[in-house]
N, C-alpha and C. Protein backbone atom coordinates (compact mmCIF):
# COMPACT_ATOMS: atom_id res chain seq x y z
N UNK A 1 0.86 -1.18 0.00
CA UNK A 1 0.00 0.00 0.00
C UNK A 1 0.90 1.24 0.00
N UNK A 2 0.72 2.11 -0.99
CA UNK A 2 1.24 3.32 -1.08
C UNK A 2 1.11 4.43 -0.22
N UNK A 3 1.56 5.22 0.53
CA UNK A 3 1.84 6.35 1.36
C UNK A 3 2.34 7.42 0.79
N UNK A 4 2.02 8.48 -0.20
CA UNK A 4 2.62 9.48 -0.25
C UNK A 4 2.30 10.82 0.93
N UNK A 5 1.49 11.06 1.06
CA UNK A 5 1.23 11.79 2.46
C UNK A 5 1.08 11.35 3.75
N UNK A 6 2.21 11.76 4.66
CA UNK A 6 2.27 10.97 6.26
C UNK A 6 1.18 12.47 6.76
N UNK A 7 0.40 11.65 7.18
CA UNK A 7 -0.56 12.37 8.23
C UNK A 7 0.47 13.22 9.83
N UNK A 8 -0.12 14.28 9.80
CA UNK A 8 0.62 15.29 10.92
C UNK A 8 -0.17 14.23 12.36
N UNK A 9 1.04 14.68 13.21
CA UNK A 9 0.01 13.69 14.65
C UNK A 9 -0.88 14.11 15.41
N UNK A 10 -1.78 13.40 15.90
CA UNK A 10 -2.75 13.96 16.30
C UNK A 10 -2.92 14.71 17.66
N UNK A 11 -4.26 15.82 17.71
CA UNK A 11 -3.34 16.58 19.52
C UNK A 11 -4.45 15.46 20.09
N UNK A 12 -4.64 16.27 21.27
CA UNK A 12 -5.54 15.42 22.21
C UNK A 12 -7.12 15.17 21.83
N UNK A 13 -7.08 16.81 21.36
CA UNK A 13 -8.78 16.47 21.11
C UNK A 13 -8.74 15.75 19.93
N UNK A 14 -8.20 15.36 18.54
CA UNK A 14 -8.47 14.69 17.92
C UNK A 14 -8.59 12.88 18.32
N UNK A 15 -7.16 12.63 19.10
CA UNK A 15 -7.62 11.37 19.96
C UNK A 15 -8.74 11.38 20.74
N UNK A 16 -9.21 11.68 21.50
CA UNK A 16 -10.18 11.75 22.12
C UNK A 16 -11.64 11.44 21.14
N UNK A 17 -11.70 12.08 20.44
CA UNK A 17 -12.63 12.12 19.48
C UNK A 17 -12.67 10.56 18.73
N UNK A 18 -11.51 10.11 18.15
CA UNK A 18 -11.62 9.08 17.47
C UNK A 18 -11.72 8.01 18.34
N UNK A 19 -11.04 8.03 19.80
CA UNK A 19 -11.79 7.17 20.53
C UNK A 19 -13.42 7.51 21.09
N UNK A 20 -13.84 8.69 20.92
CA UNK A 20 -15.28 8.25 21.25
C UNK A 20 -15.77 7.55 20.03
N UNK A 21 -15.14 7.71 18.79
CA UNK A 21 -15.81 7.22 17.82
C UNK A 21 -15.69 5.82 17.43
N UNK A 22 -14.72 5.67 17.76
CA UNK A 22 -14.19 3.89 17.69
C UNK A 22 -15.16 3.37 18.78
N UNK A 23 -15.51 3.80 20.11
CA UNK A 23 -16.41 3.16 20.68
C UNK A 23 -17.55 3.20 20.14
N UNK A 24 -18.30 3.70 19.28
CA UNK A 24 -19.57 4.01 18.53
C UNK A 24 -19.77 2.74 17.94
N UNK A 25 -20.84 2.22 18.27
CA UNK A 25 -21.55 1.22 17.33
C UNK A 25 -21.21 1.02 16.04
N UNK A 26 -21.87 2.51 15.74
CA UNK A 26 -22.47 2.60 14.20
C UNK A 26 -20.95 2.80 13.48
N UNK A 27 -19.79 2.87 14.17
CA UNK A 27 -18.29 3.29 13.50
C UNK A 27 -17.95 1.82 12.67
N UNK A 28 -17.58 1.87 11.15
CA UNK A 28 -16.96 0.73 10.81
C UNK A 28 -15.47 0.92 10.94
N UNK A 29 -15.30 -0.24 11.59
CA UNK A 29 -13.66 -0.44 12.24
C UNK A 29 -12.77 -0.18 10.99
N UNK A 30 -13.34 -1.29 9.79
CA UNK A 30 -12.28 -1.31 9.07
C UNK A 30 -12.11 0.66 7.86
N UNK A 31 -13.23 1.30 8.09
CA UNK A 31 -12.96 2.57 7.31
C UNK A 31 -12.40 3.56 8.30
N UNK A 32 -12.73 3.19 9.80
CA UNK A 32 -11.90 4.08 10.53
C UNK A 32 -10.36 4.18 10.31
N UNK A 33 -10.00 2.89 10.40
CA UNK A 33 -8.74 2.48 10.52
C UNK A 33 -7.66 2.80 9.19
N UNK A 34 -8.50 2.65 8.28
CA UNK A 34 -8.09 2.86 6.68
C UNK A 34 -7.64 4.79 6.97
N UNK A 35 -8.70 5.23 7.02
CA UNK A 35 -8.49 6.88 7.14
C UNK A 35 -8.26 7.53 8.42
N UNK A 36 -7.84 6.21 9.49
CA UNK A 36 -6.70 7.25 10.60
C UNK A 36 -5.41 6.75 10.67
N UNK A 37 -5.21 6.04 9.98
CA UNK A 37 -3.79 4.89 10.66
C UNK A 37 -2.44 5.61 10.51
N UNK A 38 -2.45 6.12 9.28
CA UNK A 38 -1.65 7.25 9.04
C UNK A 38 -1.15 7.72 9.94
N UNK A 39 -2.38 9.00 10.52
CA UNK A 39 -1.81 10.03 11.69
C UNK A 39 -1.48 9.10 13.16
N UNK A 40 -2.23 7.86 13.08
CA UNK A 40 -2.23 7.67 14.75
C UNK A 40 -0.66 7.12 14.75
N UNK A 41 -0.23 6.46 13.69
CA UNK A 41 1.15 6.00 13.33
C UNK A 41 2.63 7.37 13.66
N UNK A 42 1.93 8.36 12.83
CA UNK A 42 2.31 9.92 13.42
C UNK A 42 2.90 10.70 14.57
N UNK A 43 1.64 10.09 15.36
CA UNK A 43 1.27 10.38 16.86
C UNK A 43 1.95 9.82 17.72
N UNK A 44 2.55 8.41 17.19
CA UNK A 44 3.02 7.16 18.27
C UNK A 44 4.63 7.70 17.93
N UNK A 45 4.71 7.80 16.55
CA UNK A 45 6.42 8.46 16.35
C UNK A 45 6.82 9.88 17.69
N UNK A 46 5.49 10.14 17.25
CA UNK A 46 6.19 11.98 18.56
C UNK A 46 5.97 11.50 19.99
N UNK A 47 5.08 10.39 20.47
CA UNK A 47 5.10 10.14 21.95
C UNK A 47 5.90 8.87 21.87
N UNK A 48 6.36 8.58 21.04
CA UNK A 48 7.86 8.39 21.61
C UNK A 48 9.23 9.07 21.44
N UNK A 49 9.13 9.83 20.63
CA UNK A 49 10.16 10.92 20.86
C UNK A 49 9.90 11.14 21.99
N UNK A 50 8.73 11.97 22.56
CA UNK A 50 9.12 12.40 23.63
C UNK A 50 9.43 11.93 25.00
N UNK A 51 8.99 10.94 24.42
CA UNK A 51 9.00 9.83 26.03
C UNK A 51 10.70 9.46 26.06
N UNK A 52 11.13 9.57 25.00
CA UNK A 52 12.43 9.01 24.69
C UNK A 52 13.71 10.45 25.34
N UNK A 53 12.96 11.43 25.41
CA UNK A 53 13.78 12.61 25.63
C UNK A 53 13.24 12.88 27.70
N UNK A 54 12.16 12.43 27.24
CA UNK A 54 11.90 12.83 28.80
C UNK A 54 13.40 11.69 30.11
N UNK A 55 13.35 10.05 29.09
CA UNK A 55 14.14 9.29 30.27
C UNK A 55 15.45 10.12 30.01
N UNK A 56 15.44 10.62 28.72
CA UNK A 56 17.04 11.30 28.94
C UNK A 56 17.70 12.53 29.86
N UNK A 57 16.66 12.80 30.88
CA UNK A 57 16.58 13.65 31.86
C UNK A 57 17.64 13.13 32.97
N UNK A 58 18.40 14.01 33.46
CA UNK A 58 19.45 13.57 34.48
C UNK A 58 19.19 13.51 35.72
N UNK A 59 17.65 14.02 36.25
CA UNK A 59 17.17 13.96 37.56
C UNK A 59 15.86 13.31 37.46
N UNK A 60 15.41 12.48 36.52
CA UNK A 60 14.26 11.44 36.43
C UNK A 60 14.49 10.99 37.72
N UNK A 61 13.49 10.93 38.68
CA UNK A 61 13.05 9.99 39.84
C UNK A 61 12.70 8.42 39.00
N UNK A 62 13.43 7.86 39.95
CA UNK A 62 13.10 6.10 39.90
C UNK A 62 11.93 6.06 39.34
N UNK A 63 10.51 6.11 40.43
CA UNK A 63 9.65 5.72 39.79
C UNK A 63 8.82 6.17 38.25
N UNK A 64 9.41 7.28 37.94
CA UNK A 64 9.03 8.03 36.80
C UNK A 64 9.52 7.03 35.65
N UNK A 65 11.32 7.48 35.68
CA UNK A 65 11.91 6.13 35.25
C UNK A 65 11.43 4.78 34.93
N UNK A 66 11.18 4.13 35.47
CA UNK A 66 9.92 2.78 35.43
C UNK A 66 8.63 2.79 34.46
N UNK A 67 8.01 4.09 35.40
CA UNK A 67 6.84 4.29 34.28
C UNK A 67 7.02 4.61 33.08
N UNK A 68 8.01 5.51 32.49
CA UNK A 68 8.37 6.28 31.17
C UNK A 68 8.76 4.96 30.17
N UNK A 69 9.74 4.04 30.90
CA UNK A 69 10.13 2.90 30.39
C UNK A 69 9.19 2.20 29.81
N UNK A 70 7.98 1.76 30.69
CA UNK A 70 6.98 1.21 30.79
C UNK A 70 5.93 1.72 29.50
N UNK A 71 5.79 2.73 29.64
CA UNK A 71 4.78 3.39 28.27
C UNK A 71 5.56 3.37 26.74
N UNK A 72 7.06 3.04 27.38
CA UNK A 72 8.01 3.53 26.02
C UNK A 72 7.73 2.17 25.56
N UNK A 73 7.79 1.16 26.03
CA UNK A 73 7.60 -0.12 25.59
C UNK A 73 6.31 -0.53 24.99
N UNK A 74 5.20 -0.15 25.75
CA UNK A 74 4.12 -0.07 25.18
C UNK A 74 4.00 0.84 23.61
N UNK A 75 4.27 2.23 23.65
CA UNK A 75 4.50 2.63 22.27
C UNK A 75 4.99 1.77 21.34
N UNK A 76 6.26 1.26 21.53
CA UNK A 76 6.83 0.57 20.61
C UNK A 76 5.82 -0.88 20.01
N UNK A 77 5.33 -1.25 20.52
CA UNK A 77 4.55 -2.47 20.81
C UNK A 77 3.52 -1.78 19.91
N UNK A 78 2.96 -0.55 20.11
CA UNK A 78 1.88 -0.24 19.01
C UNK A 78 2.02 0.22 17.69
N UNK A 79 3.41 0.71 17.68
CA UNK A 79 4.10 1.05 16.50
C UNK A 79 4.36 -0.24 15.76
N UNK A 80 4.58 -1.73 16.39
CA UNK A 80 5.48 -2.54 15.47
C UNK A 80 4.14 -3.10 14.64
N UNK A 81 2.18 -3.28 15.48
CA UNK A 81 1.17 -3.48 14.85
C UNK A 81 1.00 -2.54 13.82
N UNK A 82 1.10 -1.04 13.98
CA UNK A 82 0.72 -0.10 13.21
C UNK A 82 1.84 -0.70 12.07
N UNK A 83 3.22 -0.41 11.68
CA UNK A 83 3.83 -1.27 10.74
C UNK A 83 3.37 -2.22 10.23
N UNK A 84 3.02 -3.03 10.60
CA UNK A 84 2.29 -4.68 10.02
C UNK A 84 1.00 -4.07 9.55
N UNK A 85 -0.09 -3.22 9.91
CA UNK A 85 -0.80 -3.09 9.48
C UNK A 85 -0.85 -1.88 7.64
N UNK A 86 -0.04 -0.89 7.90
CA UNK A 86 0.71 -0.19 6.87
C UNK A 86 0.95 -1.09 5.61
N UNK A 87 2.29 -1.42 6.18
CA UNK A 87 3.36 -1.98 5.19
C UNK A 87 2.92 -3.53 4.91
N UNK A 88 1.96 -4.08 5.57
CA UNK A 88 2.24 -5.65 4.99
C UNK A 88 0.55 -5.91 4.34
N UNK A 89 -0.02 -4.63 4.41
CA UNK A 89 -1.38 -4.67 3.63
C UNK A 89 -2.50 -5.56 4.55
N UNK A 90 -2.21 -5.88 5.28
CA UNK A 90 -2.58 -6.62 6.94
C UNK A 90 -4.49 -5.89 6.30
N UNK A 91 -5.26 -6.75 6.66
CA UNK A 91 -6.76 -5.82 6.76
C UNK A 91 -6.64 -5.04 8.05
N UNK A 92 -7.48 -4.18 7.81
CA UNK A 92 -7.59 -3.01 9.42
C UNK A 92 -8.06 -3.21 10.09
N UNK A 93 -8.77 -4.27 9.75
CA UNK A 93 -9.26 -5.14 11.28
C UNK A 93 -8.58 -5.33 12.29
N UNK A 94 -7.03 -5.55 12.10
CA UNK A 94 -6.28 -5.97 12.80
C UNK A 94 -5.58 -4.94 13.73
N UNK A 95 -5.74 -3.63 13.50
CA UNK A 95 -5.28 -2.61 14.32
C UNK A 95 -5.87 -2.42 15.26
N UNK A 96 -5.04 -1.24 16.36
CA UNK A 96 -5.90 -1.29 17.48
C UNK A 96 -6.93 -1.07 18.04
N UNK A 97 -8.04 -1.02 18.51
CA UNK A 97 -9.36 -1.01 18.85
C UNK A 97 -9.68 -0.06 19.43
N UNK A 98 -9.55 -0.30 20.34
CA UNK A 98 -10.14 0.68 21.72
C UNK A 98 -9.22 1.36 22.63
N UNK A 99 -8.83 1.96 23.57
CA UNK A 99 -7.95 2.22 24.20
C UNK A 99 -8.10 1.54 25.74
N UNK A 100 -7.01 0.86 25.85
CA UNK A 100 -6.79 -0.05 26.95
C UNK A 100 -7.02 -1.62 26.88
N UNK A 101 -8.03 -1.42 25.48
CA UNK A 101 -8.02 -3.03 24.94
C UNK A 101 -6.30 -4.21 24.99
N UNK A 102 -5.96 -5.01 25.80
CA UNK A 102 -5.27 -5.50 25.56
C UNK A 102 -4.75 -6.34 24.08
N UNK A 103 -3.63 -6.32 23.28
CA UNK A 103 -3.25 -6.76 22.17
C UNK A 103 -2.83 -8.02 22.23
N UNK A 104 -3.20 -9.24 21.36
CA UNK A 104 -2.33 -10.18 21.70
C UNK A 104 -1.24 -10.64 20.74
């Protein structure tokens, strides 16, 4: 599947929004997914930049540390589905759902 335009990432209110809409009944998964995957792919590149700049902080507290780690891993983990779903023509079924939905 071809990509010439990478979607800009999304702020909050646009997440927010597409998760109320992904919870919507009447939302079909697979046209959501087709016309957001782009940006949410976007989105996961800059929160992990930043998550990636935040552990590079020289006075991170431990437990921050842990957690930052913790979400950084998780990003990555949604980035490597978002890839498979992109690049290997994967149906969009297969992307992520809901927020907090566990992946297997």
């Amino acid at each position: 599947m071809s990509r010439e335009k990478l979607s800009q990432p999304l702020s909050i209110e646009q997440l927010e929004a597409g998760l109320r809409a992904l919870d919507d009944v009447k939302t079909n998964q697979d046209d959501f997914w087709e016309e957001n995957l782009d940006a949410f792919r976007q989105t996961l590149l800059f929160a992990i930049r930043q998550t990636s700049d935040a552990l590079l902080a020289p006075r991170i507290s431990a437990p921050w540390r842990v957690e930052l780690e913790r979400q950084l891993a998780e990003l990555v983990s949604f980035m490597e589905l978002t890839d498979r779903c992109l690049f290997s023509c994967e149906p969009a079924a297969s992307a992520p759902r809901r927020s907090g939905e566990r992946l297997q």
